[in-house]
Structure formats: C-alpha cells, structure tokens
N, C-alpha and C. Protein backbone atom coordinates (compact mmCIF):
# COMPACT_ATOMS: atom_id res chain seq x y z
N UNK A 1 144.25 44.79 75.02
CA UNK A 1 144.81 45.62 76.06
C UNK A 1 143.66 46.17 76.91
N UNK A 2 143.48 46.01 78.31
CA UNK A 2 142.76 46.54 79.30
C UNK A 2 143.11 47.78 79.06
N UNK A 3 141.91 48.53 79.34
CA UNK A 3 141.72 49.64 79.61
C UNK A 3 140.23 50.25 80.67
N UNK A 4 140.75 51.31 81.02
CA UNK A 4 139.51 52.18 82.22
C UNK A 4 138.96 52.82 81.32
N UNK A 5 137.35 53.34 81.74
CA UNK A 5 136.59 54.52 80.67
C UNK A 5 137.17 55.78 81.48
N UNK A 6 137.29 56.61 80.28
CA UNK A 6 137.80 57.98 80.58
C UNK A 6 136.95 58.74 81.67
N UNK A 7 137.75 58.69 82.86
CA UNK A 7 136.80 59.52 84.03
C UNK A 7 136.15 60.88 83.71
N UNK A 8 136.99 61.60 82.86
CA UNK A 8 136.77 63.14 82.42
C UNK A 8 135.74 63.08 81.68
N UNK A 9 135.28 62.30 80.84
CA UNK A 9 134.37 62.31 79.69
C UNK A 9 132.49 61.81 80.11
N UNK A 10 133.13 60.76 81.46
CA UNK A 10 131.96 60.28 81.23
C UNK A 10 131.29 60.53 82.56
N UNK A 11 129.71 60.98 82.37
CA UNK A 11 129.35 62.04 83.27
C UNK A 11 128.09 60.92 84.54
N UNK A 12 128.04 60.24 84.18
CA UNK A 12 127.39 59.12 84.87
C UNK A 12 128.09 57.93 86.00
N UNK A 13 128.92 58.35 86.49
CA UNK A 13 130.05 57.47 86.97
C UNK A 13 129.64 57.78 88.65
N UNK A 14 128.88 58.92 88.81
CA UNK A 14 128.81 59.07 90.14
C UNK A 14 127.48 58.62 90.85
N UNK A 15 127.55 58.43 92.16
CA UNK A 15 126.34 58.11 92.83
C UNK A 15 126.53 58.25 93.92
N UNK A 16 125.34 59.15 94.96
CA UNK A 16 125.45 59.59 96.07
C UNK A 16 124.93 58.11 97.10
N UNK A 17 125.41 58.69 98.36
CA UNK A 17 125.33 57.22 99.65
C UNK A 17 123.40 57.41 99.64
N UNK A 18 123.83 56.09 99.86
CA UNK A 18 121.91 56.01 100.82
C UNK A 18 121.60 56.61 101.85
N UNK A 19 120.33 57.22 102.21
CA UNK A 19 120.04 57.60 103.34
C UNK A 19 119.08 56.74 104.00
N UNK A 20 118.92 56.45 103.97
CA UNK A 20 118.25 54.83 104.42
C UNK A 20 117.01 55.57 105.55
N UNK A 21 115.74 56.26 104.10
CA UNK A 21 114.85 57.13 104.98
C UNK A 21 113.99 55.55 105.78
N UNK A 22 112.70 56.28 106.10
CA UNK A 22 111.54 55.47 106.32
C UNK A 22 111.13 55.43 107.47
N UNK A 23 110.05 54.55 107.38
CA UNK A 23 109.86 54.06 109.09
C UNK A 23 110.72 53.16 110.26
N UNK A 24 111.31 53.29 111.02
CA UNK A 24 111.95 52.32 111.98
C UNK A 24 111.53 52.00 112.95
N UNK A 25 110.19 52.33 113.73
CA UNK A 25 109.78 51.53 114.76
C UNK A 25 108.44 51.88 114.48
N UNK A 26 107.86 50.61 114.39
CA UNK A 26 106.25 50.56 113.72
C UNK A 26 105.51 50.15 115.19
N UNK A 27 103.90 50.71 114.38
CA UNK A 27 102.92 50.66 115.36
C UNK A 27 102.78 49.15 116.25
N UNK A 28 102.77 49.80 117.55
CA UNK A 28 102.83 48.73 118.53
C UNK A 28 103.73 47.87 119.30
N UNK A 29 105.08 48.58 118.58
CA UNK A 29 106.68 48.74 118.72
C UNK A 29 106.91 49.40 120.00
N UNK A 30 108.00 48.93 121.16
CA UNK A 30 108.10 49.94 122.26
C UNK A 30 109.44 50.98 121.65
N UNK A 31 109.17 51.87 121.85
CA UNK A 31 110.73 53.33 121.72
C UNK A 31 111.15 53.38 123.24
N UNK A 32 112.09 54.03 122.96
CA UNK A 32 112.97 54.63 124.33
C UNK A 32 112.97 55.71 123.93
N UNK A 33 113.23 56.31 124.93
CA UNK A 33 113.45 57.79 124.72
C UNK A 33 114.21 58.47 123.88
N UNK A 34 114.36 58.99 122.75
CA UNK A 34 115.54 59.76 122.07
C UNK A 34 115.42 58.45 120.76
N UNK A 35 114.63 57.95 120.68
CA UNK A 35 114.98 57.08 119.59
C UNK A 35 114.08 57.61 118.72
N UNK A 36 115.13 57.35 117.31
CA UNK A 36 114.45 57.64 115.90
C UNK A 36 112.40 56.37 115.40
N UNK A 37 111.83 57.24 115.08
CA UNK A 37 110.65 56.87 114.85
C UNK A 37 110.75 56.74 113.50
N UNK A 38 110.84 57.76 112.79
CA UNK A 38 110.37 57.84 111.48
C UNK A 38 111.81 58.72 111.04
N UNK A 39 112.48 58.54 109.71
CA UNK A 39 113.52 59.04 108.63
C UNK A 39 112.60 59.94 107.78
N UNK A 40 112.77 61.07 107.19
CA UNK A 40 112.15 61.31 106.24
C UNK A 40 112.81 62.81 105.84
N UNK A 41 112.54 62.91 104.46
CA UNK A 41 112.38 64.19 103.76
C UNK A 41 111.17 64.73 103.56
N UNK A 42 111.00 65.90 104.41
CA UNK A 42 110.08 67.33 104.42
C UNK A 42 109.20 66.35 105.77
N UNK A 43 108.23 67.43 105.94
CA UNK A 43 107.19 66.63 106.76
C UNK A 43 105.77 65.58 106.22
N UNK A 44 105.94 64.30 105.56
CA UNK A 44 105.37 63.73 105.43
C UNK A 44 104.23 63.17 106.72
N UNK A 45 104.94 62.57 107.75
CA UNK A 45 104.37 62.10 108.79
C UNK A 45 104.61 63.43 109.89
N UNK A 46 103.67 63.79 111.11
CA UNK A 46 103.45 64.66 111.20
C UNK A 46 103.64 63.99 113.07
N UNK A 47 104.16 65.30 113.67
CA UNK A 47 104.57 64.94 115.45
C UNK A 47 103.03 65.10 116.23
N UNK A 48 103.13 64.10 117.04
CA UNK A 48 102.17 63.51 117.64
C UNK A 48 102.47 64.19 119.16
N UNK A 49 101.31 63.35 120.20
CA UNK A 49 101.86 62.96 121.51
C UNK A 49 103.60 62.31 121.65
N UNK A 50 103.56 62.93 122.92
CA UNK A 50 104.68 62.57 122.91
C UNK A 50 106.50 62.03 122.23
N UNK A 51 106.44 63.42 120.54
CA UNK A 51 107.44 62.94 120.22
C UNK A 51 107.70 64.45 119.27
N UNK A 52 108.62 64.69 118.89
CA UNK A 52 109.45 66.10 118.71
C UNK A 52 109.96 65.29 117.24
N UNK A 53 109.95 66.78 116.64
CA UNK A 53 111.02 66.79 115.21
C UNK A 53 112.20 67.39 114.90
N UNK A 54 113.52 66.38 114.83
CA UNK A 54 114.29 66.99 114.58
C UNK A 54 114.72 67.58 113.13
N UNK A 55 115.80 68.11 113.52
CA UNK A 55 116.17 69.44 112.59
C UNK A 55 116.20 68.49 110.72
N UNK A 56 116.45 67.56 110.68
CA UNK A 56 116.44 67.11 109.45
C UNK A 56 114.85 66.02 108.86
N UNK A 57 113.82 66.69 109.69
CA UNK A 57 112.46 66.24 109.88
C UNK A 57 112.14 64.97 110.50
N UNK A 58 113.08 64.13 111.19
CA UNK A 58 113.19 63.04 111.89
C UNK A 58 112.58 63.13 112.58
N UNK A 59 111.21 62.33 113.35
CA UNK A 59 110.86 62.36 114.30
C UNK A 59 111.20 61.06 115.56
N UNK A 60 111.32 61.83 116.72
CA UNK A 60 112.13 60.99 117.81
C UNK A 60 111.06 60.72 118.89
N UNK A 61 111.00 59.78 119.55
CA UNK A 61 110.35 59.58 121.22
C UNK A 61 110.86 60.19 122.04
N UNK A 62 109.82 61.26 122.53
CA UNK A 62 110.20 62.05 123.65
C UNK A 62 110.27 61.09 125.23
N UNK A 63 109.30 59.89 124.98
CA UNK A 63 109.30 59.26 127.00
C UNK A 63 109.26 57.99 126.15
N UNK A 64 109.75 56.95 127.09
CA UNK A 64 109.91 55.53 126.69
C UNK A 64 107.86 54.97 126.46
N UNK A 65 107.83 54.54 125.65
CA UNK A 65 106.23 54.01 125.39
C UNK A 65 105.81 53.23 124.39
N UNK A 66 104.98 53.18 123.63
CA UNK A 66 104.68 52.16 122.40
C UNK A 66 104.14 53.17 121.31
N UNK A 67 104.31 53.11 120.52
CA UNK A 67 104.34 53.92 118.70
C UNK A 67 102.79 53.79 118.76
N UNK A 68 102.67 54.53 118.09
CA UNK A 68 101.03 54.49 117.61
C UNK A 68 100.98 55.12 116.09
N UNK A 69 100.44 54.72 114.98
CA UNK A 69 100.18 55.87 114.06
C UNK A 69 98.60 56.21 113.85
N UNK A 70 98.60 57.52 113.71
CA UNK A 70 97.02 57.70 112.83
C UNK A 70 96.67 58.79 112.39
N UNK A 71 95.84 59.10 111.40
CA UNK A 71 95.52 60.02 110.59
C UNK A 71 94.65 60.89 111.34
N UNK A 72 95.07 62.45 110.49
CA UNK A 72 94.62 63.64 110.94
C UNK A 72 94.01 64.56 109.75
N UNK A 73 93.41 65.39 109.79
CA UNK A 73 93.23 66.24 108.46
C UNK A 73 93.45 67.71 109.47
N UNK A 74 94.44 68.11 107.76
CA UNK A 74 94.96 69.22 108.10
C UNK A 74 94.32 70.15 106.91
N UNK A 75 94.27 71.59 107.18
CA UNK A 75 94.14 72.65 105.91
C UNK A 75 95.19 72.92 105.56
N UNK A 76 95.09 72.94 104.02
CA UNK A 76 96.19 73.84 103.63
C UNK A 76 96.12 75.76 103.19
N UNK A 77 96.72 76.11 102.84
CA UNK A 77 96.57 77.81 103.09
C UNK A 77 95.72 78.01 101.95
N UNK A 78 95.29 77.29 100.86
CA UNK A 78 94.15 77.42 100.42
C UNK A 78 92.63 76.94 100.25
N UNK A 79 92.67 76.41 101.69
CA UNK A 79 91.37 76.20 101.98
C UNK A 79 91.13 74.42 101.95
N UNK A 80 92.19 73.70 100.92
CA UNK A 80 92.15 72.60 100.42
C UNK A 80 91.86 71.64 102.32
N UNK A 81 91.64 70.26 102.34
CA UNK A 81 92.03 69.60 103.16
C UNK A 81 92.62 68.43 103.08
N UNK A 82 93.35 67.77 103.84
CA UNK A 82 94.38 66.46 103.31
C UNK A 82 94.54 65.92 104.20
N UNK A 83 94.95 64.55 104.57
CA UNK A 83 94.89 63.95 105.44
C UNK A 83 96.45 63.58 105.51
N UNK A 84 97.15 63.45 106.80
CA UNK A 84 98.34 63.20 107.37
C UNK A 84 98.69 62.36 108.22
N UNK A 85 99.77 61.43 108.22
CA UNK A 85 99.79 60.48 109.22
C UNK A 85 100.27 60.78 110.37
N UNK A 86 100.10 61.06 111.89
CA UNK A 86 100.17 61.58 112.94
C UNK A 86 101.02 60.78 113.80
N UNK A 87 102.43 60.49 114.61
CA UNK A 87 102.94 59.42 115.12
C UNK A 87 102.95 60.01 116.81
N UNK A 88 102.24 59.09 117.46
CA UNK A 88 102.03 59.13 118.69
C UNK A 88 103.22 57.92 119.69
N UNK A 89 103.22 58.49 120.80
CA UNK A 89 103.99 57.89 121.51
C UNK A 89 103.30 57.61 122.77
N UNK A 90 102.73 56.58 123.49
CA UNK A 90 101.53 56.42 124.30
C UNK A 90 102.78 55.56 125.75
C-alpha cells in the first residue's frame, strides 16, 4: 500500500526559492542604464564610478557604458586593512 511521509513529523521537507545572487554583467560587458551589475548579500563588491546601491545591496548602472572591476583597500574601524572589489561604470 502507497503511502506519503507524515508532513507533521518530518522537519526537513522544506526549502526556500533561489535567489540567483552573483555577478551579471562582467568586465568589459556594455550596461544600460538601471541595469543590475552585481546580486549580492551585504556589501561584498563595493559602488564605483558611475553606479548606485540598491536597497537590497544590488548594485545598478547609473549611465549606459562598459563594467569595469577593480580593487580598493579599505580600513576597517579597527585599524585592520582589506581589500574590496570596486565596480565601475566607464
């Protein structure tokens, strides 16, 4: 006799959607204006020339141009320094 596993009991049955982070238009890539650059959780990659972060740390192309990436060093509040990837819009 077929049977289902008991939904109530078993605590592994669920799984949240993808967010399908990452990069979407790589260096040397043209953007348009308002288009997504980079997906991400927290600020990993960091706003450049020409491009703004939105509210869920997305960064977008502010003027139609070609992607650029490159590294920056930043401080942190204890003195430490680290290097960050910077996304430019040229």
């Amino acid at each position: 006799m077929a049977h289902k596993k008991a939904g109530g009991s078993a605590k592994n049955l669920r799984d949240s959607n993808p967010k399908y982070r990452g990069v979407k238009v790589f260096g040397g890539q043209s953007a348009v204006a308002g288009n997504i650059i980079v997906r991400q959780k927290g600020s990993k990659y960091e706003c450049g020339k020409n491009t703004y972060l939105g509210k869920d740390f997305s960064i977008h192309a502010s003027v139609d141009g070609t992607v650029s990436f490159s590294t920056k060093k930043f401080a942190n509040f204890d003195g430490r320094k680290y290097l960050k990837t910077v996304v430019n819009v040229d």
